[in-house]
N, C-alpha and C. Protein backbone atom coordinates (compact mmCIF):
# COMPACT_ATOMS: atom_id res chain seq x y z
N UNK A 1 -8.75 -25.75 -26.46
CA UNK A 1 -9.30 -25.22 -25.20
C UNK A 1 -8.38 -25.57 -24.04
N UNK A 2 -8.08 -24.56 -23.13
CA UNK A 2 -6.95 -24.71 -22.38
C UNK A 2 -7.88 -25.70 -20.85
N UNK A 3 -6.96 -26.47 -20.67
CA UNK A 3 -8.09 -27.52 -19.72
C UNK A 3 -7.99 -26.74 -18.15
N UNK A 4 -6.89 -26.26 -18.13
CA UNK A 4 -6.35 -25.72 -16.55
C UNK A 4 -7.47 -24.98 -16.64
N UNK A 5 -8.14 -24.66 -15.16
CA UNK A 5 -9.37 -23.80 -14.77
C UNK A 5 -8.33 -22.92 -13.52
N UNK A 6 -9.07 -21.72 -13.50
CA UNK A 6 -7.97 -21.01 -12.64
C UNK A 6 -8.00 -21.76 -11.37
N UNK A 7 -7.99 -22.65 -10.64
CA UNK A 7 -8.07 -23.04 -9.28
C UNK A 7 -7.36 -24.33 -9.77
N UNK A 8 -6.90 -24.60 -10.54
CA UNK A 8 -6.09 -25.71 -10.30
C UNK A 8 -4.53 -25.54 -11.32
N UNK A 9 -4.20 -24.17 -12.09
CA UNK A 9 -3.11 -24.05 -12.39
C UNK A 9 -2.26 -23.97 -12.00
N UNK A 10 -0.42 -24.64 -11.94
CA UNK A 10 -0.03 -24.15 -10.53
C UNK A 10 -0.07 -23.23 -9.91
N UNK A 11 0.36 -21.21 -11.09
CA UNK A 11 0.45 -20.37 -10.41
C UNK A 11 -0.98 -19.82 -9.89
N UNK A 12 -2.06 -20.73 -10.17
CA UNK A 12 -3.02 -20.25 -9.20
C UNK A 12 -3.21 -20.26 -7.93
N UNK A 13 -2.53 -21.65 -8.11
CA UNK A 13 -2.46 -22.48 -6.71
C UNK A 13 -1.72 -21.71 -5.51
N UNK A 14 -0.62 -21.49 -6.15
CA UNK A 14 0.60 -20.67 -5.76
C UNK A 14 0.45 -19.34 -5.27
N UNK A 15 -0.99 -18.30 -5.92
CA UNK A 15 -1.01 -17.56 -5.82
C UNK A 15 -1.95 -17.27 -4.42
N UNK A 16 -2.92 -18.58 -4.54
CA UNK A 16 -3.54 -18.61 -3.43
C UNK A 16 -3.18 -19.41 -2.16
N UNK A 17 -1.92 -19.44 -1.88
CA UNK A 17 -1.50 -20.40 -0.91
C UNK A 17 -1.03 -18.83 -0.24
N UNK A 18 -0.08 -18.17 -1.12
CA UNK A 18 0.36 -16.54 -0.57
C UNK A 18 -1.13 -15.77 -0.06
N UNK A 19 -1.98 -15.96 -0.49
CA UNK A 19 -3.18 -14.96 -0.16
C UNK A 19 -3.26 -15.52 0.98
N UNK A 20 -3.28 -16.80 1.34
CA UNK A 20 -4.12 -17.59 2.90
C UNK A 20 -3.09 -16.87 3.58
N UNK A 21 -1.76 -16.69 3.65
CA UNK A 21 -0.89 -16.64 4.29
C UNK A 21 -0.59 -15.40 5.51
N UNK A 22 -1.50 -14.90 5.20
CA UNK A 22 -1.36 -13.24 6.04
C UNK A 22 -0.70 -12.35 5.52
N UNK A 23 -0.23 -10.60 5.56
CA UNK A 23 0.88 -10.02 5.45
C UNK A 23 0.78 -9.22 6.19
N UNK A 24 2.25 -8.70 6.43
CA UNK A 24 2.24 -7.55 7.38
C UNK A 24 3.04 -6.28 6.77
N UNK A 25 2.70 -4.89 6.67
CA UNK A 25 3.60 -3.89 6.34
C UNK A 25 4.17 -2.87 7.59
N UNK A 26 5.41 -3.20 6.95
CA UNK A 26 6.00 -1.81 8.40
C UNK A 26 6.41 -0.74 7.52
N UNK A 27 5.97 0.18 8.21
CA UNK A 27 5.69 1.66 7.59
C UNK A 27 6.49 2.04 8.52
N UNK A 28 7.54 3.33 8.07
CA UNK A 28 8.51 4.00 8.75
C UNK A 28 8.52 5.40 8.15
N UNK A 29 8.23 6.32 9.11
CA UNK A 29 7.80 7.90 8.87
C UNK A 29 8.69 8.80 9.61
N UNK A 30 9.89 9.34 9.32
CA UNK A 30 10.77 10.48 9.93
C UNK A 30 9.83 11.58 10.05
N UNK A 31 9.82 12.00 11.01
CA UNK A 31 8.44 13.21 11.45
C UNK A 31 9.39 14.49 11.88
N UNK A 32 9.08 15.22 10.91
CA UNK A 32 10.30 16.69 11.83
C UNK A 32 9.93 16.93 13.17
N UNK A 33 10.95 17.60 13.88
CA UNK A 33 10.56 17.66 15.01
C UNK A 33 9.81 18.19 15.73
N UNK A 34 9.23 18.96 14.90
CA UNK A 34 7.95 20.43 15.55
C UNK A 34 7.42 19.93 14.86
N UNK A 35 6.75 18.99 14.34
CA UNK A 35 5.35 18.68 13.59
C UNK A 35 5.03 17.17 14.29
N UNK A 36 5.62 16.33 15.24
CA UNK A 36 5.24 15.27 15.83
C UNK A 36 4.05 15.04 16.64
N UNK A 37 3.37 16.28 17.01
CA UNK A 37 1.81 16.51 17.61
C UNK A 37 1.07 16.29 16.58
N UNK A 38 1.03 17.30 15.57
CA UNK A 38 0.30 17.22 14.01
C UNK A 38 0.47 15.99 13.57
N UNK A 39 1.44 14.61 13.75
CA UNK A 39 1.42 13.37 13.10
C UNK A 39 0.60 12.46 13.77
N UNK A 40 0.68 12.66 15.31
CA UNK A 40 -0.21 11.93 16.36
C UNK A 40 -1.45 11.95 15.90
N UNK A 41 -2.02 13.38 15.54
CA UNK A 41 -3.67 13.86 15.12
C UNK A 41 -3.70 12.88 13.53
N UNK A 42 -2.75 13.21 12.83
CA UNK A 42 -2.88 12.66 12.04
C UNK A 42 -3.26 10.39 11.83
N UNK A 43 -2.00 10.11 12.61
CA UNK A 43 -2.22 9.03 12.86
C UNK A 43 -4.05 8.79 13.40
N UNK A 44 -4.19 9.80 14.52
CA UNK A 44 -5.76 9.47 15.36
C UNK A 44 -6.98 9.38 13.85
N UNK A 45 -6.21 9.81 12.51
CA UNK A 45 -7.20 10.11 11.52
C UNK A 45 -7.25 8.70 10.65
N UNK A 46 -6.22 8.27 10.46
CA UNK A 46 -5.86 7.43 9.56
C UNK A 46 -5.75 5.51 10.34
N UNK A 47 -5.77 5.47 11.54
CA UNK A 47 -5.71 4.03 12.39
C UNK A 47 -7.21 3.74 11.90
N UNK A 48 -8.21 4.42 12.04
CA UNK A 48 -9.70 3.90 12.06
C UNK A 48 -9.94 3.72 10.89
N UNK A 49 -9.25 3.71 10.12
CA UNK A 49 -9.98 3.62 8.46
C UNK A 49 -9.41 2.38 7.99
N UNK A 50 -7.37 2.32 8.47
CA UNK A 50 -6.97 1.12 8.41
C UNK A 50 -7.50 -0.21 9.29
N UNK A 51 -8.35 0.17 10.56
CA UNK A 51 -8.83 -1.37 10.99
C UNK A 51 -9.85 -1.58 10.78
N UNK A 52 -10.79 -0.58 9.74
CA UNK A 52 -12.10 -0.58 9.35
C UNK A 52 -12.37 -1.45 8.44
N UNK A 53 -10.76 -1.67 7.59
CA UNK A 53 -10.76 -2.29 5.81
C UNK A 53 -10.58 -3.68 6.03
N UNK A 54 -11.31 -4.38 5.09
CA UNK A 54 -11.54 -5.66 5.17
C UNK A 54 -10.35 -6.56 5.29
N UNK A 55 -10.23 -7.30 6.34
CA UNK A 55 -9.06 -8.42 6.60
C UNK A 55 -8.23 -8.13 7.38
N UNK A 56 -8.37 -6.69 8.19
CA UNK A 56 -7.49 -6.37 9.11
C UNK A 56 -7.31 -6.96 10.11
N UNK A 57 -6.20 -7.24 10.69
CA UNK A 57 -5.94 -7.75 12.11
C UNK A 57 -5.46 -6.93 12.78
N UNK A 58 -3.81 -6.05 13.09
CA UNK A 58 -3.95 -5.81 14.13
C UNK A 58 -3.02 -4.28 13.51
N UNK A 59 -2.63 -3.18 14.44
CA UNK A 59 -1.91 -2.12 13.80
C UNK A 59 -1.41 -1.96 15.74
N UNK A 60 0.20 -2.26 15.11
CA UNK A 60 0.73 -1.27 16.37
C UNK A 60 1.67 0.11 15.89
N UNK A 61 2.21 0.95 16.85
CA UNK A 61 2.81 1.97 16.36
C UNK A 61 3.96 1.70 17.65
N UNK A 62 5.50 2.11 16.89
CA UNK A 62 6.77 2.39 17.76
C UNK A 62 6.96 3.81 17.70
N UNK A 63 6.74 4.64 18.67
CA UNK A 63 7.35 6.08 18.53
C UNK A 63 8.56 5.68 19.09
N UNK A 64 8.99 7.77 18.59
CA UNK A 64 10.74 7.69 18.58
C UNK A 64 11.05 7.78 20.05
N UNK A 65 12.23 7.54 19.83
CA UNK A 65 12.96 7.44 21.57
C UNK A 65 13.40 8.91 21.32
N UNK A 66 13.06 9.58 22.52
CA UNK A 66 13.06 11.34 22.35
C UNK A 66 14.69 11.60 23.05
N UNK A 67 15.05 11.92 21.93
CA UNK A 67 16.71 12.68 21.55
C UNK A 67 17.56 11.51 21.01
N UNK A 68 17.08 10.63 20.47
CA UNK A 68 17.82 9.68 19.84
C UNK A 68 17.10 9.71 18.42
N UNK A 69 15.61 9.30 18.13
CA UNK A 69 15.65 9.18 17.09
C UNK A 69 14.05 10.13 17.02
N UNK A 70 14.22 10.34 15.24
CA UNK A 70 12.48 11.04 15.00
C UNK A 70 11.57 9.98 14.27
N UNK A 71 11.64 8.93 14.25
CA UNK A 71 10.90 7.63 13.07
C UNK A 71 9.70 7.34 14.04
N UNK A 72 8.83 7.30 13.55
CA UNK A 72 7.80 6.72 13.92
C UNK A 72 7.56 5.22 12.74
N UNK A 73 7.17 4.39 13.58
CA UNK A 73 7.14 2.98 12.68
C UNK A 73 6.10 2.38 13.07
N UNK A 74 5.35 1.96 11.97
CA UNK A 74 3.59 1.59 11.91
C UNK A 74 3.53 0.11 11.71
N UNK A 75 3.41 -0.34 12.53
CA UNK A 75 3.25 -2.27 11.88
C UNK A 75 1.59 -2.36 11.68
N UNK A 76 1.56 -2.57 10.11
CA UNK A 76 -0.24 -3.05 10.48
C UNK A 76 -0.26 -5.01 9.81
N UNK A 77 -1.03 -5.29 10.38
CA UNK A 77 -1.13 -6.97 9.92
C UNK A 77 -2.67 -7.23 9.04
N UNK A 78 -2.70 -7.86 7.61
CA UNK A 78 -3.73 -8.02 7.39
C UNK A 78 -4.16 -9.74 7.00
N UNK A 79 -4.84 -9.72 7.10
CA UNK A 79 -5.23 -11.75 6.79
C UNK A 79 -4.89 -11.97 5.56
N UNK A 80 -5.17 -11.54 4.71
CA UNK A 80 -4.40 -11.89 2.94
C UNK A 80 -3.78 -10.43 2.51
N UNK A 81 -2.95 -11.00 1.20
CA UNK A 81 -2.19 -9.99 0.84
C UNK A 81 -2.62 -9.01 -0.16
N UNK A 82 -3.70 -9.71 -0.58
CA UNK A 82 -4.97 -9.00 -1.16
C UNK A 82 -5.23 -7.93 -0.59
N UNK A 83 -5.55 -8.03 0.50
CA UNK A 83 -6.35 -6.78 1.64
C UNK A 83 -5.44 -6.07 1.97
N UNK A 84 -4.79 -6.50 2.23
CA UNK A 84 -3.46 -5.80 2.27
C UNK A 84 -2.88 -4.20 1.40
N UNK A 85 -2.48 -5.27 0.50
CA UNK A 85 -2.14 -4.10 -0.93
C UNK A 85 -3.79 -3.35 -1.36
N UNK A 86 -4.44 -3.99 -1.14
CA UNK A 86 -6.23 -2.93 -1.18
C UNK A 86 -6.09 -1.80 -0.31
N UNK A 87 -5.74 -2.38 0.64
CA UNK A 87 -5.59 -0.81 1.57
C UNK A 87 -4.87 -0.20 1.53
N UNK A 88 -2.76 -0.52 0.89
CA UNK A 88 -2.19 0.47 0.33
C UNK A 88 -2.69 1.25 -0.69
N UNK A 89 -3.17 0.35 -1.44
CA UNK A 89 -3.49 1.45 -2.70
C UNK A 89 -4.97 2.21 -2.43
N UNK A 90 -5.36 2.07 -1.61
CA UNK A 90 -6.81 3.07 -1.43
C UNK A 90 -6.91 4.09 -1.60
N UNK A 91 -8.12 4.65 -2.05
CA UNK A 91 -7.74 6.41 -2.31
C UNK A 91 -7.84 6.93 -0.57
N UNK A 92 -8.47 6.77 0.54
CA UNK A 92 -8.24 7.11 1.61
C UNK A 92 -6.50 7.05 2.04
N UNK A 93 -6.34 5.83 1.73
CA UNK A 93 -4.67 6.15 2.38
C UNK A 93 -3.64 7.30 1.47
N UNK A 94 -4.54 7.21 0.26
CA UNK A 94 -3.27 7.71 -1.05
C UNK A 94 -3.91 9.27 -0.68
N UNK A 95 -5.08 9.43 -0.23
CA UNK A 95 -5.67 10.95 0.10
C UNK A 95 -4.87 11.19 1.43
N UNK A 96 -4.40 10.36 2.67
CA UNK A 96 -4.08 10.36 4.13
C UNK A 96 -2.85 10.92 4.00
N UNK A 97 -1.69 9.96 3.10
CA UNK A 97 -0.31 10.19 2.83
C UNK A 97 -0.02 11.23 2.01
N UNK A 98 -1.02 11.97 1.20
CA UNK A 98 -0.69 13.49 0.49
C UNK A 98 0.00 14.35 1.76
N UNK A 99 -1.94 14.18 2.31
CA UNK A 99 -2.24 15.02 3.62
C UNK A 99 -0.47 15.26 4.44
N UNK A 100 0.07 14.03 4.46
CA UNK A 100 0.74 13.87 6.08
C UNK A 100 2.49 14.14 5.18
N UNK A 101 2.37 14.56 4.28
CA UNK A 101 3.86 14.54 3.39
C UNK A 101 4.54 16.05 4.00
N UNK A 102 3.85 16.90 4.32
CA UNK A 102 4.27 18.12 4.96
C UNK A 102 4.86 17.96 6.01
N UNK A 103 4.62 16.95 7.11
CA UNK A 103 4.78 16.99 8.50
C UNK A 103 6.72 15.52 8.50
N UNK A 104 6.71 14.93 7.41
CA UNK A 104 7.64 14.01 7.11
C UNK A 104 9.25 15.04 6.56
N UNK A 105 10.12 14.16 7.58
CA UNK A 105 11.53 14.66 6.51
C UNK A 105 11.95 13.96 5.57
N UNK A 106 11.23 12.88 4.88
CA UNK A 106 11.52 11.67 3.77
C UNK A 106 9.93 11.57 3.64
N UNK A 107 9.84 10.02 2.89
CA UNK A 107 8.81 9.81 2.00
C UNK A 107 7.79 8.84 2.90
N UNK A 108 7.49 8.36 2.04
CA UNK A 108 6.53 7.34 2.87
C UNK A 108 6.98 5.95 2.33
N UNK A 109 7.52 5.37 3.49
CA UNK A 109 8.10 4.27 3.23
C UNK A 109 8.18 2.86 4.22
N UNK A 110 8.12 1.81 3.30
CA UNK A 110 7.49 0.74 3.85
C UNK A 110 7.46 -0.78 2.82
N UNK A 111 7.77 -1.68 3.60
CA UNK A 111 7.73 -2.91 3.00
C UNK A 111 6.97 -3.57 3.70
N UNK A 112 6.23 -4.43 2.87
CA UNK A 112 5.68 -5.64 2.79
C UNK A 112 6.18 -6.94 3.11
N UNK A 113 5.69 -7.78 3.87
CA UNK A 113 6.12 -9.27 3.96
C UNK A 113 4.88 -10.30 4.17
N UNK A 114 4.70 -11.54 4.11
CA UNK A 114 3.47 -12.18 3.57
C UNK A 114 3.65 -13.05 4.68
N UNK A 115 3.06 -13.79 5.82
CA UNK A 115 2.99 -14.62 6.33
C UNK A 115 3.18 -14.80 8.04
N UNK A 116 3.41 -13.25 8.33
CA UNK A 116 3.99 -13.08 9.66
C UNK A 116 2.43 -13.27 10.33
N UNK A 117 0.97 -12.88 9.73
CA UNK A 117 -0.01 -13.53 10.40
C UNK A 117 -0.07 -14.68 11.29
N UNK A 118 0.58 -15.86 10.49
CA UNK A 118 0.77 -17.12 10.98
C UNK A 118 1.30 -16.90 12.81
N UNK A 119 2.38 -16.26 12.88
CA UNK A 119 2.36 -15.97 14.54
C UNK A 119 1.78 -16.73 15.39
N UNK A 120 0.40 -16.64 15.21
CA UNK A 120 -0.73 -17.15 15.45
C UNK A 120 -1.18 -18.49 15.30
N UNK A 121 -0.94 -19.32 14.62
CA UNK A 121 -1.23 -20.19 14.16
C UNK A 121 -0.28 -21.68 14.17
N UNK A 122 -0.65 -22.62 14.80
CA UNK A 122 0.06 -23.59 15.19
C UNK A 122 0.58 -24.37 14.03
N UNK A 123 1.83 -24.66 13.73
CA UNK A 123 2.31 -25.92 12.40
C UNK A 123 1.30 -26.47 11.94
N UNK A 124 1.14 -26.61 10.78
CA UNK A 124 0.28 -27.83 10.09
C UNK A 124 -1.28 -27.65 10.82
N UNK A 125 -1.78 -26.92 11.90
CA UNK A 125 -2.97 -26.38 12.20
C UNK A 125 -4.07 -26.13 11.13
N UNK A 126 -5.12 -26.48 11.50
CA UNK A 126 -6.32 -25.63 10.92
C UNK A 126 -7.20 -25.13 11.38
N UNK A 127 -6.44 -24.37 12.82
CA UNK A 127 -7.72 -23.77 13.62
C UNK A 127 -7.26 -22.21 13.17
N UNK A 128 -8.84 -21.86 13.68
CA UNK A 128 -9.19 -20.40 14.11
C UNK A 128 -8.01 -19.50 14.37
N UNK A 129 -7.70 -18.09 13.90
CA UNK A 129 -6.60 -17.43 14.39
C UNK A 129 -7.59 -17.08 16.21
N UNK A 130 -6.62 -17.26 17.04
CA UNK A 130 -6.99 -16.39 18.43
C UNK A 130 -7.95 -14.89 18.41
N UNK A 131 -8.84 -14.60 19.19
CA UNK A 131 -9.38 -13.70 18.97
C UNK A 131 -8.86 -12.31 19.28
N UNK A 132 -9.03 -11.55 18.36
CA UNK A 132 -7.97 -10.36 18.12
C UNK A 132 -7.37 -9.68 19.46
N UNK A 133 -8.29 -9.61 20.82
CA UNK A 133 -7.70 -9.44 21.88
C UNK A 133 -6.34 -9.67 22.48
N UNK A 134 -6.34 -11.61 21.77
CA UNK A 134 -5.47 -12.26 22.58
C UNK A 134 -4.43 -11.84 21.69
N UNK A 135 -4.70 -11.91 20.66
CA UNK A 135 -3.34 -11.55 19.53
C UNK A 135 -2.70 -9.77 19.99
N UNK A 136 -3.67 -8.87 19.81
CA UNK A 136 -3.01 -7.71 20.58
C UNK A 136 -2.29 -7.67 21.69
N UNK A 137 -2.92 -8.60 22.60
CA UNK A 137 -2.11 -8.39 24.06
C UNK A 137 -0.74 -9.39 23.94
N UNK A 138 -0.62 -10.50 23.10
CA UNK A 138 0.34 -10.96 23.51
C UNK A 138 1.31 -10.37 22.01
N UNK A 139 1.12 -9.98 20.86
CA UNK A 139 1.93 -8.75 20.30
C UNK A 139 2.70 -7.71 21.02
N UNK A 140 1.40 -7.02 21.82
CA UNK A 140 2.42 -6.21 22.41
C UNK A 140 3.16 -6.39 23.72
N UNK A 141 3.19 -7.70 24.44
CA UNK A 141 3.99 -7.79 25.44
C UNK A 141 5.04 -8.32 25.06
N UNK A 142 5.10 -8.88 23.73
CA UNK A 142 6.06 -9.21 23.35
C UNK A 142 7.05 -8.47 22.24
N UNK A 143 6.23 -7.01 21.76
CA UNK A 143 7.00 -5.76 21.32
C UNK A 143 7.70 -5.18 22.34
N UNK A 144 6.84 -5.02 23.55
CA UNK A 144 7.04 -3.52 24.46
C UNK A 144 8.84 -3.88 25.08
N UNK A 145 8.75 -5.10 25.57
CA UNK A 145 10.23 -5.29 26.35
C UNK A 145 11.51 -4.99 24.80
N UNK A 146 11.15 -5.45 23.82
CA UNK A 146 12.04 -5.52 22.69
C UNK A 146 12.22 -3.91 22.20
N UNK A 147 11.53 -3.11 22.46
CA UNK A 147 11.31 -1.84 22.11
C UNK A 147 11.82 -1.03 23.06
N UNK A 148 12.14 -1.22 24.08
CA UNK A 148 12.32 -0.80 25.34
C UNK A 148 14.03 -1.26 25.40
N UNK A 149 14.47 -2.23 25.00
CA UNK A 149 16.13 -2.95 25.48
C UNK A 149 17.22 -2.67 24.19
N UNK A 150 16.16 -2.94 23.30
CA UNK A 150 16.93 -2.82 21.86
C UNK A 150 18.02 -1.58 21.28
N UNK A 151 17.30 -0.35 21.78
CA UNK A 151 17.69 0.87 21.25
C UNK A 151 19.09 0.72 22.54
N UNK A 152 18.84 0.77 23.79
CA UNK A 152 19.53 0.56 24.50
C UNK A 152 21.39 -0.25 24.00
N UNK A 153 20.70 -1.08 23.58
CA UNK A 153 21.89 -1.90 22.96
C UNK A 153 22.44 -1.54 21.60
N UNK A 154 21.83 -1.30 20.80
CA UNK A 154 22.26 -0.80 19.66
C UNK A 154 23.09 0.62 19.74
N UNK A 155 22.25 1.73 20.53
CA UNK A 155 22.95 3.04 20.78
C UNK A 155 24.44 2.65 21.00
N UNK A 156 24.78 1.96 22.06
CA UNK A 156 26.46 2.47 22.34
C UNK A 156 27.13 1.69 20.89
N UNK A 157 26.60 0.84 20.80
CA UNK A 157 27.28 0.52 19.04
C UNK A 157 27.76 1.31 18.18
N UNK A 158 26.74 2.15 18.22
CA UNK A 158 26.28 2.83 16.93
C UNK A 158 27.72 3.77 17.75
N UNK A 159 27.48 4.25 18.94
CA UNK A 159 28.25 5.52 19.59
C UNK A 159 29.64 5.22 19.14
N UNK A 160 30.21 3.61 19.67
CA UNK A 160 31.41 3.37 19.07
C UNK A 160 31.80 3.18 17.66
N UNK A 161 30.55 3.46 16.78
CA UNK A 161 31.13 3.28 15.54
C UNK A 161 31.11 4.66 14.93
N UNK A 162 31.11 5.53 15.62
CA UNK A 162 30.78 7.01 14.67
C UNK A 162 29.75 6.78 14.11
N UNK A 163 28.45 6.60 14.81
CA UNK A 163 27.17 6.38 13.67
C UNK A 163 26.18 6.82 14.85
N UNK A 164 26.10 7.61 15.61
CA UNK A 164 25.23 7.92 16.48
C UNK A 164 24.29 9.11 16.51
N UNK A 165 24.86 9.88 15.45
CA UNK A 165 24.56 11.02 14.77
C UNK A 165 23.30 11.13 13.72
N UNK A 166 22.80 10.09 13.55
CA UNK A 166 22.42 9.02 12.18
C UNK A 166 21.15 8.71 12.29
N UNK A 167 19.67 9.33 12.72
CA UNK A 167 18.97 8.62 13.00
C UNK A 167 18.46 7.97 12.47
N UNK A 168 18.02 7.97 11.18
CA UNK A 168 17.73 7.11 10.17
C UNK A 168 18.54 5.68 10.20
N UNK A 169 19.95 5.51 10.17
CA UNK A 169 20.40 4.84 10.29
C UNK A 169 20.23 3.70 11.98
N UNK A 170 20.16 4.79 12.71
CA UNK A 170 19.67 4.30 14.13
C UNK A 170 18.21 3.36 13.97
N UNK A 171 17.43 4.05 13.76
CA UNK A 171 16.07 3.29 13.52
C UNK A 171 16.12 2.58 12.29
N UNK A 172 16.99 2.60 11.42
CA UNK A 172 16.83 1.14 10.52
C UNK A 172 17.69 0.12 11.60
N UNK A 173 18.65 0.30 12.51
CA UNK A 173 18.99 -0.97 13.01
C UNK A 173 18.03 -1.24 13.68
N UNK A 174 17.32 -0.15 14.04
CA UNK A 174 16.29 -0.51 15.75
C UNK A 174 15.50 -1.75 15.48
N UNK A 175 14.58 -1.05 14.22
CA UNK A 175 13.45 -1.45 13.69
C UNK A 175 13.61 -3.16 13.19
N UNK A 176 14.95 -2.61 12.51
CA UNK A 176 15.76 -4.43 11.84
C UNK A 176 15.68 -5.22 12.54
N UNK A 177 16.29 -5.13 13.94
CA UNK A 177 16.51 -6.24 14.97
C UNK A 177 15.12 -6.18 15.44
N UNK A 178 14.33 -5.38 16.11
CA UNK A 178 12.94 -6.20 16.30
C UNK A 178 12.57 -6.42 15.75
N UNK A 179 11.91 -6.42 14.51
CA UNK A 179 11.29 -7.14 13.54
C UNK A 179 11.64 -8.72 13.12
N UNK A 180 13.40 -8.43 13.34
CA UNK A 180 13.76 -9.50 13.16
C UNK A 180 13.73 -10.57 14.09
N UNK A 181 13.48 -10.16 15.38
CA UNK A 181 14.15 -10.52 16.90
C UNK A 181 12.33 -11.58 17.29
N UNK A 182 11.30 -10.75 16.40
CA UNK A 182 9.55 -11.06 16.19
C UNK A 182 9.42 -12.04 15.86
N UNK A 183 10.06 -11.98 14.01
CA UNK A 183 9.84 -12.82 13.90
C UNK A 183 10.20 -14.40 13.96
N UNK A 184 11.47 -14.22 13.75
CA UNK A 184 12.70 -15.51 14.07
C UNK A 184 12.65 -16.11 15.28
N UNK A 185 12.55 -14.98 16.52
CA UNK A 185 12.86 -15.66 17.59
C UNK A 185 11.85 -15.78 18.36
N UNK A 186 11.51 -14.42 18.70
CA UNK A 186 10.41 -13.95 20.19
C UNK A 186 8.92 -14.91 19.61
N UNK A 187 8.55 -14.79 18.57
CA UNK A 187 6.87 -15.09 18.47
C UNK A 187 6.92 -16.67 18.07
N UNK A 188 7.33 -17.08 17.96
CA UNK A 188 6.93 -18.91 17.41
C UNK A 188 7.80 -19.35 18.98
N UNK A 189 8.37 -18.58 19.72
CA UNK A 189 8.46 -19.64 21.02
C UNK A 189 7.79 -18.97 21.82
N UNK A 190 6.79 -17.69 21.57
CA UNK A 190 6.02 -17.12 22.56
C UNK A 190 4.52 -17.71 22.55
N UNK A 191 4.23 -17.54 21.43
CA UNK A 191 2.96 -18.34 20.99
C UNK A 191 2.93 -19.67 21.37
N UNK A 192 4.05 -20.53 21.18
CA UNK A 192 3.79 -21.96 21.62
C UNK A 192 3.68 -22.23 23.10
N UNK A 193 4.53 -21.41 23.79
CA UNK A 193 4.17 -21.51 25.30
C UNK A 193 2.72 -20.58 25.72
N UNK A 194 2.11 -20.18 24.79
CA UNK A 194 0.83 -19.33 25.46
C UNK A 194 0.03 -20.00 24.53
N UNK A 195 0.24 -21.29 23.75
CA UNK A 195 -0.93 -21.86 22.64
C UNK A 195 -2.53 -21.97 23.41
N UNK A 196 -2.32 -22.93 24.53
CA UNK A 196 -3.54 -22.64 25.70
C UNK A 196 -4.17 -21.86 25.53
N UNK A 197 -3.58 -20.94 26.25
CA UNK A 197 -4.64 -20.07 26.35
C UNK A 197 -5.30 -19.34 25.21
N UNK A 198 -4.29 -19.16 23.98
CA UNK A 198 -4.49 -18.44 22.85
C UNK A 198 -5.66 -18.95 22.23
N UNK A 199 -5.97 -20.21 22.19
CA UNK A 199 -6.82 -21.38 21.51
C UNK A 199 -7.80 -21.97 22.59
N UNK A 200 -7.75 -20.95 24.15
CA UNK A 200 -9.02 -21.21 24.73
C UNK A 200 -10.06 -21.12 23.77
C-alpha cells in the first residue's frame, strides 16, 4: 500500500504550490483591417463570460496603434492555474474563438505564465490580494504610460533596421518589452511604494 496520500507527495505538493500561485495569459489577435469594429462587438461578447468564470481577477486589452500595427492583445489574470486553463478550454471560449476566426489574419494565440498574480502580494506575505479595484487601477496606470512610450521607442528601431514593415514582428517587440518591462521592473517597485494603500 503506497503510504504517500495525494497532499503530501512531492509532485503534489509541487503541483499545488503552482495552483496558489496565480496565472496570467496574453492573448494576441491580428484583426484585419475592416473587421476591427466586428472584433470590438465581439470582444463586448466574450470579456463578461471571462470575468464571470471562477478565479478571475482582472482582463485588460492593448489595441493597435492605428497605422503601425493591427494586434490586439488581451491580458486576462486568474488566481490559480486551474481556473485558468478551465476557462481556456471552455466550450464558451472554444464556441467564442470559432465565432471570431473570420475577423483574424492568424490564429488564436497566446501563452500562459503562472505567478504574475503575486504583483499583488507582498514577499513571504499572507495577506489578502488588494481589492480588485485597487489592483485594476494601479495595473492600468502602470500599463497605460508603458503602452503609450514603448511603441514610440521601438518604431524608429525597427525603422532603422528594415523591420518597420512587419507588424507582427512590431507587436511581438511591443508586447515583449511591456510585459517584460511589468513584470521585472514596473510592478514589484510599483506595488511596494503603493503597499499602503493597496493593503488599506
Amino acid at each position: 500500500m503506497n503510504r504517500d496520500t495525494p497532499s503530501t507527495r512531492p509532485d503534489a505538493v509541487a503541483r499545488s504550490a503552482d495552483a496558489d500561485a496565480g496565472a496570467t495569459a496574453v492573448i494576441s489577435h491580428r484583426v484585419r483591417h475592416d473587421r476591427q469594429a466586428d472584433y470590438e462587438h465581439w470582444m463586448a461578447e466574450i470579456a463578461p463570460l471571462s470575468k464571470a468564470a471562477p478565479g478571475h481577477l482582472d482582463w485588460h486589452v492593448i489595441r493597435p496603434i492605428p497605422g503601425l500595427t493591427e494586434m490586439f492583445t488581451v491580458i486576462i489574470r486568474f488566481d490559480t492555474c486551474d481556473h485558468l486553463q478551465a476557462w481556456m478550454d471552455s466550450a464558451d471560449r472554444k464556441r467564442l474563438i470559432e465565432a471570431v476566426a473570420p475577423l483574424l489574419e492568424s490564429g488564436d494565440d497566446f501563452f500562459i505564465r503562472s505567478g504574475l498574480d503575486f504583483w499583488f502580494t507582498p514577499a513571504g506575505a499572507r495577506a489578502k490580494l488588494p481589492v480588485r479595484w485597487k489592483q485594476a487601477l494601479v495595473t492600468w496606470s502602470a500599463i497605460y504610460p508603458l503602452v503609450l512610450l514603448v511603441p514610440l521607442l521601438v518604431a524608429p528601431v525597427l525603422r532603422a533596421l528594415g523591420l518597420a514593415g512587419h507588424p507582427p514582428l512590431t507587436m511581438l517587440a511591443v508586447t515583449g518589452i511591456v510585459v517584460s518591462l511589468m513584470v521585472y521592473v514596473v510592478m514589484p517597485r510599483y506595488t511596494r511604494l503603493l503597499r499602503r494603500w493597496l493593503f488599506a
